[in-house]
C-alpha atoms as a PDB file:
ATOM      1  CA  UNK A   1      30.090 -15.162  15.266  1.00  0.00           C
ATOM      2  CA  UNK A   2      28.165 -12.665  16.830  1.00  0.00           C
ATOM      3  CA  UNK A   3      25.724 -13.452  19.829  1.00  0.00           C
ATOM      4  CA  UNK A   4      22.555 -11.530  19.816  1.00  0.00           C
ATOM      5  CA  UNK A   5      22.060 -11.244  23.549  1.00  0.00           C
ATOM      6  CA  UNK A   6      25.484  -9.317  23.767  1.00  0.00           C
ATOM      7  CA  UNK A   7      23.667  -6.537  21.733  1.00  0.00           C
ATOM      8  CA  UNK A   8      22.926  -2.774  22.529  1.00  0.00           C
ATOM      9  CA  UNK A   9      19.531  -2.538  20.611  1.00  0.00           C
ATOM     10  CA  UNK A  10      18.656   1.281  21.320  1.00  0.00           C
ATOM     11  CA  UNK A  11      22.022   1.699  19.517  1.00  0.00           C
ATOM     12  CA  UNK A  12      20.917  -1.171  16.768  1.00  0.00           C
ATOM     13  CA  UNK A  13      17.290   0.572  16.749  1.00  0.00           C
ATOM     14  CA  UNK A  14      18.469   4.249  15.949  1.00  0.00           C
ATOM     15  CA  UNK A  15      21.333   2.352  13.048  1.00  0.00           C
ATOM     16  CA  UNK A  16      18.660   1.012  11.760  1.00  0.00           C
ATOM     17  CA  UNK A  17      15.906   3.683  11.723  1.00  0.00           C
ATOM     18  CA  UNK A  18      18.527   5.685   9.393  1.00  0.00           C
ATOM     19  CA  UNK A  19      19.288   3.344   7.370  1.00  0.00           C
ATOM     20  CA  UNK A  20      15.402   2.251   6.341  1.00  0.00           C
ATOM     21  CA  UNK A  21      15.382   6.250   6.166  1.00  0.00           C
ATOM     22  CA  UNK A  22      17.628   6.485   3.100  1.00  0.00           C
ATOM     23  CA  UNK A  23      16.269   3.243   1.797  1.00  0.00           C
ATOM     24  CA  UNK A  24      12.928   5.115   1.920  1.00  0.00           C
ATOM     25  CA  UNK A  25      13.712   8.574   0.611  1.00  0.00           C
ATOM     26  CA  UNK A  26      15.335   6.548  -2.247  1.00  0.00           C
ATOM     27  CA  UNK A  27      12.232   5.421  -3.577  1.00  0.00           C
ATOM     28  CA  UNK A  28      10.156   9.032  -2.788  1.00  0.00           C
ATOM     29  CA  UNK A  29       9.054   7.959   0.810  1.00  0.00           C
ATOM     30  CA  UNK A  30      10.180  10.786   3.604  1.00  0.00           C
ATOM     31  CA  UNK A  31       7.874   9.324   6.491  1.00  0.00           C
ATOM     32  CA  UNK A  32       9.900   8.836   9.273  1.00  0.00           C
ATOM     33  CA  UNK A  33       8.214   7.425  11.204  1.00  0.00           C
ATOM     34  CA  UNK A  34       7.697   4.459   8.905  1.00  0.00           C
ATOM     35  CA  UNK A  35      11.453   4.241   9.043  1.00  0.00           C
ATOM     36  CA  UNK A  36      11.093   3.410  12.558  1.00  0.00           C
ATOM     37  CA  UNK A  37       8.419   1.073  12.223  1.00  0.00           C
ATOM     38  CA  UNK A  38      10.728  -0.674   9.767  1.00  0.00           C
ATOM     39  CA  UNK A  39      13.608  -0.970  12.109  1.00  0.00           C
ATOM     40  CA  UNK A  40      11.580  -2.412  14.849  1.00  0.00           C
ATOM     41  CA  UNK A  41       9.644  -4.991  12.446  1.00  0.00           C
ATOM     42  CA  UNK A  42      13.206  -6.071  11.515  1.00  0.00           C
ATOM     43  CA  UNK A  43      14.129  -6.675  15.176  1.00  0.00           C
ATOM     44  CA  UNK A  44      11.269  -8.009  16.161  1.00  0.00           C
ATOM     45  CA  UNK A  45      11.064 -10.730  13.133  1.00  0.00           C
ATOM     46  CA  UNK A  46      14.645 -11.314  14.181  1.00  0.00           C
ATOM     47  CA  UNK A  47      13.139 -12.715  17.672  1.00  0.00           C
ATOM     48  CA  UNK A  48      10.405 -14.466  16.369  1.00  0.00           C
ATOM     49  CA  UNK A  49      10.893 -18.056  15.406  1.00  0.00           C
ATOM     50  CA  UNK A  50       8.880 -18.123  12.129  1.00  0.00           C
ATOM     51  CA  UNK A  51      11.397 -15.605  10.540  1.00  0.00           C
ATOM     52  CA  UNK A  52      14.402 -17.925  11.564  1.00  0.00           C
ATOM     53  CA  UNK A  53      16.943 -16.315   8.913  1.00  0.00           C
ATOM     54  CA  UNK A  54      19.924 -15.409  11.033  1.00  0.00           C
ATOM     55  CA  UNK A  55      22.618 -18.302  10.667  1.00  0.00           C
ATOM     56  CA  UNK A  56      25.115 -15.791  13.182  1.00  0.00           C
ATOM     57  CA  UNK A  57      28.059 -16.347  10.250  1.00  0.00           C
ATOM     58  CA  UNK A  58      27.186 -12.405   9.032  1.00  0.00           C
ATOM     59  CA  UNK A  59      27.096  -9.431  11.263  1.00  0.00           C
ATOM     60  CA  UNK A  60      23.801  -8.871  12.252  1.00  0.00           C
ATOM     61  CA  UNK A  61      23.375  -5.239  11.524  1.00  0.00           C
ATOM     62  CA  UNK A  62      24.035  -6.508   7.747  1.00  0.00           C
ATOM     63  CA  UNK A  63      21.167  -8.751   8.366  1.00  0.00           C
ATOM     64  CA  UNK A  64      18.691  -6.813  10.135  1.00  0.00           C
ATOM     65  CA  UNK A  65      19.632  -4.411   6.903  1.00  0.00           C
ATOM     66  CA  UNK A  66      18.808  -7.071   5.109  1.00  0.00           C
ATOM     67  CA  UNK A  67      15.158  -6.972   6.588  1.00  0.00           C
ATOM     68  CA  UNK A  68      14.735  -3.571   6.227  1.00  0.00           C
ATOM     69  CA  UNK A  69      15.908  -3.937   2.263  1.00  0.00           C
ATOM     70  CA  UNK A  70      13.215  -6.094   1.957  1.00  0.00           C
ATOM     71  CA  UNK A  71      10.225  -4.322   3.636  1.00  0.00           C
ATOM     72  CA  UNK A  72      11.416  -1.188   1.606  1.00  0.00           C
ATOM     73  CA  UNK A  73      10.767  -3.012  -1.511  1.00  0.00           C
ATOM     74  CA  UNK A  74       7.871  -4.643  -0.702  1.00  0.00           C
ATOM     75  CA  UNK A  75       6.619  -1.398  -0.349  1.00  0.00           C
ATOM     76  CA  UNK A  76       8.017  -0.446  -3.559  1.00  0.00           C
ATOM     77  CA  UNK A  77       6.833  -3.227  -4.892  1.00  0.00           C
ATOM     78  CA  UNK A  78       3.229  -2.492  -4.197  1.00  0.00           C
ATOM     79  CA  UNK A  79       2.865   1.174  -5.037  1.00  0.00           C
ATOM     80  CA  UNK A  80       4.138  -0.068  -8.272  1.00  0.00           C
ATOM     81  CA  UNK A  81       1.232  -2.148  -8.754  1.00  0.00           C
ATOM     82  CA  UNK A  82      -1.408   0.018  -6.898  1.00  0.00           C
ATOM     83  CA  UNK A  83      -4.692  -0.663  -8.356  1.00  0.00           C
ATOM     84  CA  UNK A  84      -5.713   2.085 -10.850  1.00  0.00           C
ATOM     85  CA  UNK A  85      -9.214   2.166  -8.878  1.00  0.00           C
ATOM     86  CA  UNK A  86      -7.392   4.405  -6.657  1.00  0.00           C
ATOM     87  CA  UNK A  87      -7.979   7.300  -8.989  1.00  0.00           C
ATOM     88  CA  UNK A  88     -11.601   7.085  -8.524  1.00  0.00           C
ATOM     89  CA  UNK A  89     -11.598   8.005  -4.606  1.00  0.00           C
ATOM     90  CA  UNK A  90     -12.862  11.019  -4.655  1.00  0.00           C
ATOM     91  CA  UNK A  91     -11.449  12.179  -1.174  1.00  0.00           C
ATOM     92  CA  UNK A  92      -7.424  10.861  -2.645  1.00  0.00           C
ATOM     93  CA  UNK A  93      -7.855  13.470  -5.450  1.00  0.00           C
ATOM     94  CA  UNK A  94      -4.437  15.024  -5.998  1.00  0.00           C
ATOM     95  CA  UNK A  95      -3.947  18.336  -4.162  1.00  0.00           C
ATOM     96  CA  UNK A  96      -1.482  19.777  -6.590  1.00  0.00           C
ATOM     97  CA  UNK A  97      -0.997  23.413  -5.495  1.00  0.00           C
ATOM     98  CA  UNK A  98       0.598  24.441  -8.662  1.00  0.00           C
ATOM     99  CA  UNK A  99      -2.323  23.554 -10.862  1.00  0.00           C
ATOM    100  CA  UNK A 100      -4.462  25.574  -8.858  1.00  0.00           C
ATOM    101  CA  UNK A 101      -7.931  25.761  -7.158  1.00  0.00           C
ATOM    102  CA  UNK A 102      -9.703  25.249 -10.623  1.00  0.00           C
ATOM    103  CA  UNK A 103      -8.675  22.190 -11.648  1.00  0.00           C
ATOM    104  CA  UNK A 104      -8.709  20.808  -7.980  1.00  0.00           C
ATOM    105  CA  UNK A 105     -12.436  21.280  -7.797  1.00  0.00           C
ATOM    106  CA  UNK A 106     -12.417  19.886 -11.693  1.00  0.00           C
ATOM    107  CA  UNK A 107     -10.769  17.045 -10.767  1.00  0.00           C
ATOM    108  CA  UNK A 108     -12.626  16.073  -7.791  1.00  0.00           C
ATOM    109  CA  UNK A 109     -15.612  16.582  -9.772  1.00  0.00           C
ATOM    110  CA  UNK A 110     -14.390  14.007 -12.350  1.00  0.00           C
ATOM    111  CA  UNK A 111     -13.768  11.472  -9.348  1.00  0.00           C
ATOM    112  CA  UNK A 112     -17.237  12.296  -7.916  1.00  0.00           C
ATOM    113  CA  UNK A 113     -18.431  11.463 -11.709  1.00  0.00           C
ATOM    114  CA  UNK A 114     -16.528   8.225 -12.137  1.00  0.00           C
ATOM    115  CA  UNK A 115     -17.438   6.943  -8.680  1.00  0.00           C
ATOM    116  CA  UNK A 116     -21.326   7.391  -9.000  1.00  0.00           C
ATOM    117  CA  UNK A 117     -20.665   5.608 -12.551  1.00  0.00           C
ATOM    118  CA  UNK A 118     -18.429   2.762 -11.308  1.00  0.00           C
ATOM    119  CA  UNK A 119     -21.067   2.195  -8.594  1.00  0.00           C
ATOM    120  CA  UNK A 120     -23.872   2.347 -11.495  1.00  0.00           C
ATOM    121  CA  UNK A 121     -22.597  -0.727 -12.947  1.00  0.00           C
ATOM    122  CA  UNK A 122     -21.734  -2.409  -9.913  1.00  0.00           C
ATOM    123  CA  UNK A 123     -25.539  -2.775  -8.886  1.00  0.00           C
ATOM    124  CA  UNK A 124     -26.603  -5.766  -7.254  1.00  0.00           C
ATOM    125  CA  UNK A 125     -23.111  -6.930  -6.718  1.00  0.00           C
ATOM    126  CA  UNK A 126     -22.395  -6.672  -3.517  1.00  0.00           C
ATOM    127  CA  UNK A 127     -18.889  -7.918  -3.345  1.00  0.00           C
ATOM    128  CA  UNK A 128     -17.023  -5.544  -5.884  1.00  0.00           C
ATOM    129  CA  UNK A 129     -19.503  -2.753  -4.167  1.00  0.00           C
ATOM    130  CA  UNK A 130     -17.776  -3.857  -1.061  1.00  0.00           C
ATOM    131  CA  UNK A 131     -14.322  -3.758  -2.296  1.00  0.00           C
ATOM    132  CA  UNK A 132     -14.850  -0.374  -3.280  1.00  0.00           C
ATOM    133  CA  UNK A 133     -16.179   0.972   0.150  1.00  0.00           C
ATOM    134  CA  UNK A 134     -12.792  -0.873   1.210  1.00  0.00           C
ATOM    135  CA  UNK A 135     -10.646   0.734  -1.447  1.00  0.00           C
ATOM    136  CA  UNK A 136     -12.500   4.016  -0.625  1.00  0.00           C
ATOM    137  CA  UNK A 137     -10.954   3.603   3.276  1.00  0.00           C
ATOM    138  CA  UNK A 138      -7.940   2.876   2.398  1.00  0.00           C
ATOM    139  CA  UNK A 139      -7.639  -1.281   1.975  1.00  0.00           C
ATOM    140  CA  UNK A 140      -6.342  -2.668  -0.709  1.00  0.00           C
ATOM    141  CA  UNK A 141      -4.804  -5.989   1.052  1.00  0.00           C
ATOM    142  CA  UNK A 142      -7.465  -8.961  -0.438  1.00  0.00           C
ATOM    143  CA  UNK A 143      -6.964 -10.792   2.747  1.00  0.00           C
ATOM    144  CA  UNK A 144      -7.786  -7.820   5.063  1.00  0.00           C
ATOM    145  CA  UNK A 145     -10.877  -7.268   2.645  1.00  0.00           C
ATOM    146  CA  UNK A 146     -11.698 -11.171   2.780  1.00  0.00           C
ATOM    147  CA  UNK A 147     -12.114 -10.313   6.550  1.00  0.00           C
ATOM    148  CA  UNK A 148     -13.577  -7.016   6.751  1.00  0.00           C
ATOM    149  CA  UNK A 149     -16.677  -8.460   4.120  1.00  0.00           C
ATOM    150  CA  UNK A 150     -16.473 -11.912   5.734  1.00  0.00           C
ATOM    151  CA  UNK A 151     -15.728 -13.395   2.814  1.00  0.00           C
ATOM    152  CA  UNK A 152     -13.598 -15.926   1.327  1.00  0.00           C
ATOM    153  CA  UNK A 153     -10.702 -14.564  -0.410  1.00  0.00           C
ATOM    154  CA  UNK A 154     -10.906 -16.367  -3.744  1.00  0.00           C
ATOM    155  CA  UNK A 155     -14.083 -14.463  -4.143  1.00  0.00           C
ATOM    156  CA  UNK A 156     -12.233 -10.939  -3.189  1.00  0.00           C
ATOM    157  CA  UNK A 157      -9.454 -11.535  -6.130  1.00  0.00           C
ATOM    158  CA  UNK A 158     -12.837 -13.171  -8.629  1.00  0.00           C
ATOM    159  CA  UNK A 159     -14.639 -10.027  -7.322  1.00  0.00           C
ATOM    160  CA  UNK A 160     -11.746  -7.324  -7.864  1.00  0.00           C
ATOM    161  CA  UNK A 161     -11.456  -8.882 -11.791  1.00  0.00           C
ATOM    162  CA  UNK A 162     -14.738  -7.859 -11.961  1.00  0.00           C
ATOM    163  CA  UNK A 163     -14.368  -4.518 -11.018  1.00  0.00           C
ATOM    164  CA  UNK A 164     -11.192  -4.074 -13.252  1.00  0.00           C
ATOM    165  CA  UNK A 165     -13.396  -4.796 -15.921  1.00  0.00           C
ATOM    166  CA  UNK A 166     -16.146  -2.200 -14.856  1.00  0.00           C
ATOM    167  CA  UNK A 167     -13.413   0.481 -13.997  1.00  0.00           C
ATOM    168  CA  UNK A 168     -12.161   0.565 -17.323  1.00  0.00           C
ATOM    169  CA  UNK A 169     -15.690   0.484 -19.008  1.00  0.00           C
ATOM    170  CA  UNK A 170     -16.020   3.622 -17.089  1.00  0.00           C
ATOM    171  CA  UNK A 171     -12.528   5.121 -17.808  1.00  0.00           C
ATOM    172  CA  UNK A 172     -13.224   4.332 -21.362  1.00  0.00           C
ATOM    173  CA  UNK A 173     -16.744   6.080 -20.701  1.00  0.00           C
ATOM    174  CA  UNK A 174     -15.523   9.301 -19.444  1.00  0.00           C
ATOM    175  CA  UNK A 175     -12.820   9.771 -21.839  1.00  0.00           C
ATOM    176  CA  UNK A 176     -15.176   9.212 -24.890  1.00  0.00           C
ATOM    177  CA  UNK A 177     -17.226  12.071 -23.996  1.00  0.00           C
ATOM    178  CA  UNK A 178     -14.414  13.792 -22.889  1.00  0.00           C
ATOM    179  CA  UNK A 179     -13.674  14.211 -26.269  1.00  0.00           C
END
């Protein structure tokens, strides 16, 4: 059994940060820095009683790995499911150099396009047109939403059906006279 007080965690912090690093540039991630944020979340949810998961029977690197595993996949996890609505934010629009200047300032035009027509059909409700100045920020997180629009979070995730709904009217729009 290993005691945690009997630990050198520089040493711990820098295993750590490389491991989350390949965990991360596994799944297309090469921040860093977010490597080191995820070896000091593990260490510090190792301290704090309400992530009590430690028994002492396993190494602790191997658990403290085991934190890291499961922050890299929660991340994983939820670029997997990133809304679609992400597409409309006009200042996200992909910078692909190899497409060139032309289609950069075609597709930010498109965005531009869809935005002005997803906020069309949002009029007069003020909750999905919140959730889009949130998206449009950066937010995506209901609860932090719920906050930011002091709000209730139930109506967030009834809000953001909503908007699915109007976002692929639109999508549906713009292809249609795409064609």
């Amino acid at each position: 059994m290993e005691d945690s007080g009997a630990v050198d965690w520089g040493k711990m912090a820098m295993r750590l940060t490389v491991y989350a690093h390949r965990r991360l540039r596994r799944i297309g991630v090469e921040d860093a820095s977010l490597a080191e944020d995820y070896a000091s979340e593990a260490i510090r949810r190792h301290f704090d009683d309400a992530y009590a998961g430690w028994s002492g029977e396993d190494p602790l690197l191997h658990h403290l790995g085991s934190v890291v595993n499961g922050l890299v996949s929660n991340l994983r996890r939820k670029r997997a499911r990133r809304p679609a609505h992400h597409e409309l934010d006009e200042q996200r629009a992909p910078e692909d150099a190899r497409l060139g200047p032309e289609h950069q300032v075609e597709t930010r035009e498109l965005a531009r396009v869809a935005l002005a027509a997803l906020r069309a059909r949002l009029d007069g409700d003020d909750v999905a047109e919140g959730i889009v100045a949130q998206l449009l920020v950066g937010e995506d997180r209901p609860r932090a939403i719920a906050l930011a629009l002091e709000l209730d979070v139930r109506e967030v995730y009834n809000a953001n059906r909503r908007l699915k709904k109007h976002y692929a009217a639109v999508r549906e729009e713009l292809s249609a006279d795409a064609v």
